[in-house]
Protein backbone atom coordinates (compact mmCIF):
# COMPACT_ATOMS: atom_id res chain seq x y z
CA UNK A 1 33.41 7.30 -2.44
CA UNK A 2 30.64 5.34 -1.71
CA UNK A 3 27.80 3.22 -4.01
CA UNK A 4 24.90 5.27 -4.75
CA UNK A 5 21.69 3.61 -3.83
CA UNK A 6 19.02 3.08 -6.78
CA UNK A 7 15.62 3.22 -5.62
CA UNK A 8 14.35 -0.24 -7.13
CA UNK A 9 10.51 0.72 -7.47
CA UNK A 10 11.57 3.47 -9.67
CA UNK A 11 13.90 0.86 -11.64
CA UNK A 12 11.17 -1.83 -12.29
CA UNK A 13 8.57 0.62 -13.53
CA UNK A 14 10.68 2.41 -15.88
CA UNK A 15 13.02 1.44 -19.10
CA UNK A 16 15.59 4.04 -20.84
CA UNK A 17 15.25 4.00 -24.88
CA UNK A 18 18.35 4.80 -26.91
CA UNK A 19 17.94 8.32 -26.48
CA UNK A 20 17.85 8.33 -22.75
CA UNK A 21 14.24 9.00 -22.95
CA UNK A 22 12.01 7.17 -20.06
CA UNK A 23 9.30 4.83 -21.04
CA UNK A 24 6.45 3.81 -18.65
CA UNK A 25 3.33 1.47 -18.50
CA UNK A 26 -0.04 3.14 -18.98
CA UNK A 27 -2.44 3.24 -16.46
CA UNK A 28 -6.04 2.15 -16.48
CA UNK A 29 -5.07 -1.75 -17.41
CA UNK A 30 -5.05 -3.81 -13.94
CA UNK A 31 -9.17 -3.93 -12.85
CA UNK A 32 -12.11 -2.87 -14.01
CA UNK A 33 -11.56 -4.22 -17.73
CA UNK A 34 -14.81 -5.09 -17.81
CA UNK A 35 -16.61 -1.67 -18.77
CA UNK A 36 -13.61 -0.67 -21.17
CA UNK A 37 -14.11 -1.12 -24.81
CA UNK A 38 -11.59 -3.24 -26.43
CA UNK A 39 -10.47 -0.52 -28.69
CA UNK A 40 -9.59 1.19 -25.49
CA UNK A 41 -7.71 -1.82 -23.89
CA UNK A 42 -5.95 -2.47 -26.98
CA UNK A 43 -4.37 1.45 -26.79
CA UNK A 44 -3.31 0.82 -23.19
CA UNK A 45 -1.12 -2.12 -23.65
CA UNK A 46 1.33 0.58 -25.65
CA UNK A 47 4.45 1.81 -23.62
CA UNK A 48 4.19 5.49 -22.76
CA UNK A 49 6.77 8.75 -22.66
CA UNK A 50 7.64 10.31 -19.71
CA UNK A 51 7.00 14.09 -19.26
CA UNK A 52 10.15 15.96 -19.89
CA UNK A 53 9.27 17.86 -16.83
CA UNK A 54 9.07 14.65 -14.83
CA UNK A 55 11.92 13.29 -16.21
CA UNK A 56 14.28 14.84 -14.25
CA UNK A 57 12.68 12.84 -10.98
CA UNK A 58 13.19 9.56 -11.83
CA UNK A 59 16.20 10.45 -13.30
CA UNK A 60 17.82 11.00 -9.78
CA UNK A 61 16.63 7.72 -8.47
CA UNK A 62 18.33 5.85 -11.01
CA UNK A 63 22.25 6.93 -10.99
CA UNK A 64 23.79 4.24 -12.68
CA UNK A 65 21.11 5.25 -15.80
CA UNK A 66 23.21 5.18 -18.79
């Protein structure tokens, strides 16, 4: 059988928690800073669930996921 490819966009944007649970960066942090409050750019530098319903996805890209 042959090596299943892992799409390596998919693989540098997300990490796996212990519970096989996908976390992502949250948008809104890489321009326009300038017209955010800090309260608000201090909230966005937290790492963010995946939807369960999206889950599945990215899930398929990454087959050697443990």
């Amino acid at each position: 059988m042959y090596k299943l490819k892992t799409n390596k966009s998919v693989n540098k944007r997300f990490k796996q928690t212990s519970g096989s649970k996908l976390l992502k960066r949250s948008c809104g942090k890489s321009h326009l800073l300038q017209k955010k409050s800090s309260n608000k750019k201090r909230k966005l530098r937290k790492l963010n669930l995946v939807n369960c319903s999206d889950q599945s996805n990215f899930i398929n890209s990454l087959p050697y996921l443990k």
